[in-house]
Protein backbone atom coordinates (compact mmCIF):
# COMPACT_ATOMS: atom_id res chain seq x y z
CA UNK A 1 53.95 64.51 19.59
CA UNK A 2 50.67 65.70 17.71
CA UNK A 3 50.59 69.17 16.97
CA UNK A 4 47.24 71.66 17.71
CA UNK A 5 48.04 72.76 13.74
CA UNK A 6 48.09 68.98 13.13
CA UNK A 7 45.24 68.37 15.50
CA UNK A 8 43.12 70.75 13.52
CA UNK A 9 43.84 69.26 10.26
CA UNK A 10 42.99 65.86 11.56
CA UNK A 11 39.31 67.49 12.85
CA UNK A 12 38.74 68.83 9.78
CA UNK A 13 39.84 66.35 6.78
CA UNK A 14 39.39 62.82 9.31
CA UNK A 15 42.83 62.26 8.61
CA UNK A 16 46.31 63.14 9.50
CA UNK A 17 50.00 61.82 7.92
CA UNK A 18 52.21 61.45 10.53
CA UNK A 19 55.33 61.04 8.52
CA UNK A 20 58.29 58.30 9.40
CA UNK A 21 57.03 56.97 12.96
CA UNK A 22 59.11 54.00 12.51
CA UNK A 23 62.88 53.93 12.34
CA UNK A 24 64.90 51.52 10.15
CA UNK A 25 65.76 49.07 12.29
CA UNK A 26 61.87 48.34 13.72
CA UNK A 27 60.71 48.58 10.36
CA UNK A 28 62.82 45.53 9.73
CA UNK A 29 61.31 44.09 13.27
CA UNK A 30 58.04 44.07 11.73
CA UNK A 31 58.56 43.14 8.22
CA UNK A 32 60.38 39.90 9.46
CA UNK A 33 58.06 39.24 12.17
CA UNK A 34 55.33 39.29 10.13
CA UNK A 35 57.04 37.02 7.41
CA UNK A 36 57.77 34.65 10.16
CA UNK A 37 54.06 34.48 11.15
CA UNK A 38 52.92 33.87 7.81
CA UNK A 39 55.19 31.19 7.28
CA UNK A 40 54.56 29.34 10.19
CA UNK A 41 57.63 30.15 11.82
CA UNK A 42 57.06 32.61 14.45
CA UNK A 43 57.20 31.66 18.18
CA UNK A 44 53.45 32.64 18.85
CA UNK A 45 50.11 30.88 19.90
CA UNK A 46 48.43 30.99 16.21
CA UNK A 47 45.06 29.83 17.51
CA UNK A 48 45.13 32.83 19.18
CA UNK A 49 45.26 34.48 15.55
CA UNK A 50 42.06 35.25 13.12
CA UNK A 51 43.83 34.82 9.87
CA UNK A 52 42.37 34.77 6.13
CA UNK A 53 44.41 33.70 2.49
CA UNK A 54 44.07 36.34 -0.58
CA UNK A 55 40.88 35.56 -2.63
CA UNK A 56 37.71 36.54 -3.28
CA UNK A 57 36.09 33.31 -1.92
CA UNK A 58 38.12 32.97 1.35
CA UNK A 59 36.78 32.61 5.12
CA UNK A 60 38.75 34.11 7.90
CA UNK A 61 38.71 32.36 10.96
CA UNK A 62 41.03 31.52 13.78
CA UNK A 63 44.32 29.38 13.16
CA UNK A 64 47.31 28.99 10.69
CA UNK A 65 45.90 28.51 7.06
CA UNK A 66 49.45 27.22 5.65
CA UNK A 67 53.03 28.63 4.91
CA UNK A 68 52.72 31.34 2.32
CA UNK A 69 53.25 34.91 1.97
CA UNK A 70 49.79 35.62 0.67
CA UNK A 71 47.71 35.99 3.31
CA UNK A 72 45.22 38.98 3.01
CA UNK A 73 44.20 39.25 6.61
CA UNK A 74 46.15 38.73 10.09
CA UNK A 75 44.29 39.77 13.31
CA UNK A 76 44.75 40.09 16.75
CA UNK A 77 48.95 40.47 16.52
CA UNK A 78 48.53 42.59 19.89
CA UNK A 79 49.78 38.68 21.23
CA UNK A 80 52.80 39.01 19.47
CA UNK A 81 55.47 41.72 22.00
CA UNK A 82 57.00 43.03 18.57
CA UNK A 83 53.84 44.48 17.25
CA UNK A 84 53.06 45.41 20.62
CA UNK A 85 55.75 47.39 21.41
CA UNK A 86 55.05 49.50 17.98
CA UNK A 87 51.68 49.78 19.48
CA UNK A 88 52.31 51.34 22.38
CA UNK A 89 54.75 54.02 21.23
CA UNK A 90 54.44 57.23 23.05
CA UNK A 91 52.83 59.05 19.85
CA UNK A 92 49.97 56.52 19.61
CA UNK A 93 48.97 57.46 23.80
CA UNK A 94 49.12 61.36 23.01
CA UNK A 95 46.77 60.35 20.49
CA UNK A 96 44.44 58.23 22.65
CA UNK A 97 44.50 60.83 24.91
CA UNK A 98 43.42 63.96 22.82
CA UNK A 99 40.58 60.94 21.40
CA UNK A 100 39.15 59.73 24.60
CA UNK A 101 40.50 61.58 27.41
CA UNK A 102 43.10 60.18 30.37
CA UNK A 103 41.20 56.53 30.55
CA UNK A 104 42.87 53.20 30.00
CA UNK A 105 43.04 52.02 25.95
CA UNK A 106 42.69 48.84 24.33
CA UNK A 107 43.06 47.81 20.89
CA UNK A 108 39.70 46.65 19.42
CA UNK A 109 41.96 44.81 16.27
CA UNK A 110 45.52 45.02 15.53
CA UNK A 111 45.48 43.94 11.95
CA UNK A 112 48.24 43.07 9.07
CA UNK A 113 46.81 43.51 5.75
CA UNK A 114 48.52 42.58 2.74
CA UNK A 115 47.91 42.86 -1.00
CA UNK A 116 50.47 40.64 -2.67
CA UNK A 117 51.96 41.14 -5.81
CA UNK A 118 49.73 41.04 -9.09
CA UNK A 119 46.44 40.99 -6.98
CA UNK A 120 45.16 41.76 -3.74
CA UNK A 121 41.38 41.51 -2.46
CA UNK A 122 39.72 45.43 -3.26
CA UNK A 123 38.10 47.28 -0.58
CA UNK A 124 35.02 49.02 -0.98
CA UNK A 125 33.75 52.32 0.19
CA UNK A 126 32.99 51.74 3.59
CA UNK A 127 32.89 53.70 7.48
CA UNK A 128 34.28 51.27 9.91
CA UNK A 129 31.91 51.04 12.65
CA UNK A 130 30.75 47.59 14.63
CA UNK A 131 27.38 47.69 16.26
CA UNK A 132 28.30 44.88 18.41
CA UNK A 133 30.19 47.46 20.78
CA UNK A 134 28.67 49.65 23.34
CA UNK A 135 30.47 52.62 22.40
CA UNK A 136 32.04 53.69 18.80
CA UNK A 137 35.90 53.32 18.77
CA UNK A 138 36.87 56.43 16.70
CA UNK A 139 40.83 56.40 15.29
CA UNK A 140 42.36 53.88 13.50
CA UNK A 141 46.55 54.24 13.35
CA UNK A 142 47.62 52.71 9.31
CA UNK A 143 51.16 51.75 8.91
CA UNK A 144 52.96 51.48 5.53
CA UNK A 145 55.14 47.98 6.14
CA UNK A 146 55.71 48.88 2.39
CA UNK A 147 55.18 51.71 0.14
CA UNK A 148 51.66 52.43 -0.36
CA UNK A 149 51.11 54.06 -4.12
CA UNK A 150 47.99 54.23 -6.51
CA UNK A 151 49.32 51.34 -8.26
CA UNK A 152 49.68 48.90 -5.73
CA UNK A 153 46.30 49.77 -4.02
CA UNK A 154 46.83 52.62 -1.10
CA UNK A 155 44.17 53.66 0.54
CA UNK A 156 41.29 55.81 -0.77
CA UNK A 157 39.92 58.35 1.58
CA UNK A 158 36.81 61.17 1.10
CA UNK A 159 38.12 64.00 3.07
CA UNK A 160 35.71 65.60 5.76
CA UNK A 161 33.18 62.75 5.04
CA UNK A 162 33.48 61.76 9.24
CA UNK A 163 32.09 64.70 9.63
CA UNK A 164 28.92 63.55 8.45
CA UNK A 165 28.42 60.99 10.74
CA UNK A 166 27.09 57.24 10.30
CA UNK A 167 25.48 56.44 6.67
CA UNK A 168 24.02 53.24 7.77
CA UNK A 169 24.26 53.48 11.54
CA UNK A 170 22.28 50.05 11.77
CA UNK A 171 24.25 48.46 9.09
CA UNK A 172 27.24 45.82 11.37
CA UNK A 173 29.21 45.89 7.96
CA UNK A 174 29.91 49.37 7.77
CA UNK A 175 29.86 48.81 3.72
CA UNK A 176 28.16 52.13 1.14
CA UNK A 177 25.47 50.34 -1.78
CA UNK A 178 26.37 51.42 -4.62
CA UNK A 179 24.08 54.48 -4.81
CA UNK A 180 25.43 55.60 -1.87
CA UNK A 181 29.10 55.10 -2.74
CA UNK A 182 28.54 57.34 -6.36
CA UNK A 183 26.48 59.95 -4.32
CA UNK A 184 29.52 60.09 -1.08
CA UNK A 185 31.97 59.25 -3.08
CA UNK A 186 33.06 61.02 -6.47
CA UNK A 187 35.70 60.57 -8.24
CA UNK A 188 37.06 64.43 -8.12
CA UNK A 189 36.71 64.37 -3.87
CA UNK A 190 39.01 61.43 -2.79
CA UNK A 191 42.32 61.68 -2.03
CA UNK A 192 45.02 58.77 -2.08
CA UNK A 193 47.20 58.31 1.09
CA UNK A 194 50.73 57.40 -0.27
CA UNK A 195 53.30 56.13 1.91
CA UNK A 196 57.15 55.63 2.12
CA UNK A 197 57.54 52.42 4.21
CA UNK A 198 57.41 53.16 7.75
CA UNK A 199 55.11 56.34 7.52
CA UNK A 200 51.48 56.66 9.58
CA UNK A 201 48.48 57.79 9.06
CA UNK A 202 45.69 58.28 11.48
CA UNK A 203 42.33 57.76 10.54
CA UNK A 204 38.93 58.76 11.70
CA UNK A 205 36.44 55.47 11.76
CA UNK A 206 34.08 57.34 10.37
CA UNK A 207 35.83 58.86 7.63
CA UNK A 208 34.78 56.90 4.30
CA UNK A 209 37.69 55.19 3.04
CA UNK A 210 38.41 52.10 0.09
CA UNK A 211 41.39 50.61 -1.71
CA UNK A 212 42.10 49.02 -4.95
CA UNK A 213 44.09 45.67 -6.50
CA UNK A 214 48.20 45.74 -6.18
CA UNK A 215 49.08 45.99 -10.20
CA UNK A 216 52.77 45.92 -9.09
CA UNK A 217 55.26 42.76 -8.58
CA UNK A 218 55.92 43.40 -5.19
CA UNK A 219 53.82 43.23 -2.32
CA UNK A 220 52.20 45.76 0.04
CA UNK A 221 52.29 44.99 3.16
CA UNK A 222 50.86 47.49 6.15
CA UNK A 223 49.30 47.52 9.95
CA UNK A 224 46.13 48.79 11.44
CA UNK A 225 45.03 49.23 14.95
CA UNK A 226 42.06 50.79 15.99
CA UNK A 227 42.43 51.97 19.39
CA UNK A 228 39.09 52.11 22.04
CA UNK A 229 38.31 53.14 25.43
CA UNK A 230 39.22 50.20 27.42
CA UNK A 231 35.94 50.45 29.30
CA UNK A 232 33.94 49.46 25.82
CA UNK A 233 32.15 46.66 25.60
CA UNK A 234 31.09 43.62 23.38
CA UNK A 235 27.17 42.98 23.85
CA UNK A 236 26.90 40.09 21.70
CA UNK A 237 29.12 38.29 22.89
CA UNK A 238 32.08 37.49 25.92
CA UNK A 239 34.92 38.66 23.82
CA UNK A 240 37.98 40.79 25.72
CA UNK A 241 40.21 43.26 24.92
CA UNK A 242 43.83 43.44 25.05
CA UNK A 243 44.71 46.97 27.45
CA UNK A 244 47.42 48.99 25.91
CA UNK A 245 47.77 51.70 27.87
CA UNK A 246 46.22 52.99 31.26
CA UNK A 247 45.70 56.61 32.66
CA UNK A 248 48.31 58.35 33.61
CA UNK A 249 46.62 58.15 36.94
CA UNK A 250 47.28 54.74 37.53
C-alpha cells in the first residue's frame, strides 16, 4: 500500500513512482495480450475499441485499423478481463480511496500507448482535463509495458505544476500554446520519469506533463488509466463508464 511519506511526496511534486507493481509473469499477460489485440488476434469485441495507427495525420476512431504492431493509441481495454484484472489491483483502490473517498470508481479511459521503434507521435505540454465531465477526474496510474528512457520518449513531467491549478480551464484539449509551454515549462524544471518494465507511476491530471519521439529500435509500449468517481458524468453526451471498484460499503 501507499505510504503517508509517499502520500506527501505525491501532494507535493503531482507525482509518485511506485516501483515494480507488476510481477513477471503478468507483465508477460499484458505484453502478449496487447500484441494479440493489435494483430487482430485477440478474443475481444474490437468495435468496442477506439483505436488510432502511428502518424502525424491519423484519426482515431472505433474499430480494428489492420494487423500491425504500430498502433499509437488503444482505448477502452477495461473490456478486455486481462487488463482489467491489472486494473483493479488492491494498490490502485487504496489509491482511489485516499483520491475520492470510500465511493464506487470507474475508469474514465484505460489506454495502451505505444511509440514504436524509430518514431513515435510526440506529446506536447499539456494538463489532462475534459470539460465534457461534470466533475474533474484527478490521478492517472502509467505503466511501463517496456522500459521508459529519455531516448525512447518517457514521459516529461513539471514537478508541483498541479498545484497551480487549470491553465486553460475552458480549453476541452487540455494542450499549453507555445508561450505558455516556454513560460510553465523550462527546460531546467522538468523531470523525466524512467521506468524498468513493469514499474508505475501515478500522476496528478493536472500536473503538466509531455513526451518525445522513440530514437531507439525497439518499441515502448505502456498503460494508462485514469480513474474517476463513478458518480461523474458526461454532459455532452450518453456515454457510460465501466465501474471498477465500489465502496467498501457495498
Amino acid at each position: 500500500m501507499i505510504t503517508q511519506q509517499q502520500w506527501d511526496f505525491y501532494a507535493e511534486n503531482g507525482y509518485l513512482k511506485l516501483g515494480r507493481v507488476l510481477a513477471d509473469n503478468e507483465l508477460a499477460t499484458l505484453q502478449q495480450r496487447i500484441d494479440a489485440i493489435m494483430l487482430g488476434t485477440a478474443d475481444i469485441q474490437y468495435d468496442r475499441m477506439l483505436m488510432q495507427l502511428d502518424g502525424a495525420n491519423t484519426k482515431q476512431s472505433k474499430g480494428f485499423k489492420g494487423a500491425t504492431l504500430e498502433y499509437r493509441k488503444i482505448q477502452d481495454l477495461e473490456y478486455d478481463q486481462a487488463y482489467l484484472d491489472y486494473m483493479r489491483k488492491p494498490i490502485f483502490q487504496d489509491l482511489c480511496r485516499r483520491v475520492y473517498g470510500d465511493v464506487a470508481i470507474s475508469a474514465f479511459r484505460a489506454m495502451f500507448m505505444n511509440k514504436p521503434a524509430g518514431r513515435g507521435t510526440p506529446l506536447r505540454w499539456h494538463q489532462d482535463r475534459w470539460t465534457a465531465l461534470d466533475r474533474d477526474p484527478l490521478v492517472t496510474a502509467w505503466t511501463a509495458l517496456d522500459p521508459a528512457s529519455i531516448a525512447n520518449g518517457c514521459v516529461q513531467v513539471i514537478p508541483g505544476s498541479h498545484r497551480h491549478g487549470l491553465i486553460n480551464p475552458s480549453d476541452p484539449s487540455g494542450f499549453l500554446t507555445d508561450e505558455q509551454a516556454t513560460r510553465h515549462c523550462p527546460a531546467d524544471q522538468i523531470a523525466h520519469l524512467e521506468l524498468a518494465a513493469g514499474e508505475t507511476v501515478l500522476l496528478h491530471n493536472w500536473l503538466l506533463h509531455s513526451s518525445g519521439v522513440n530514437s531507439t529500435e525497439i518499441a515502448r509500449r505502456a498503460f494508462s488509466v485514469c480513474y474517476m468517481d463513478a458518480r461523474t458524468t458526461n454532459v455532452r453526451s450518453a456515454e457510460s463508464y465501466t465501474e471498477i471498484f465500489r465502496p467498501a460499503a457495498a
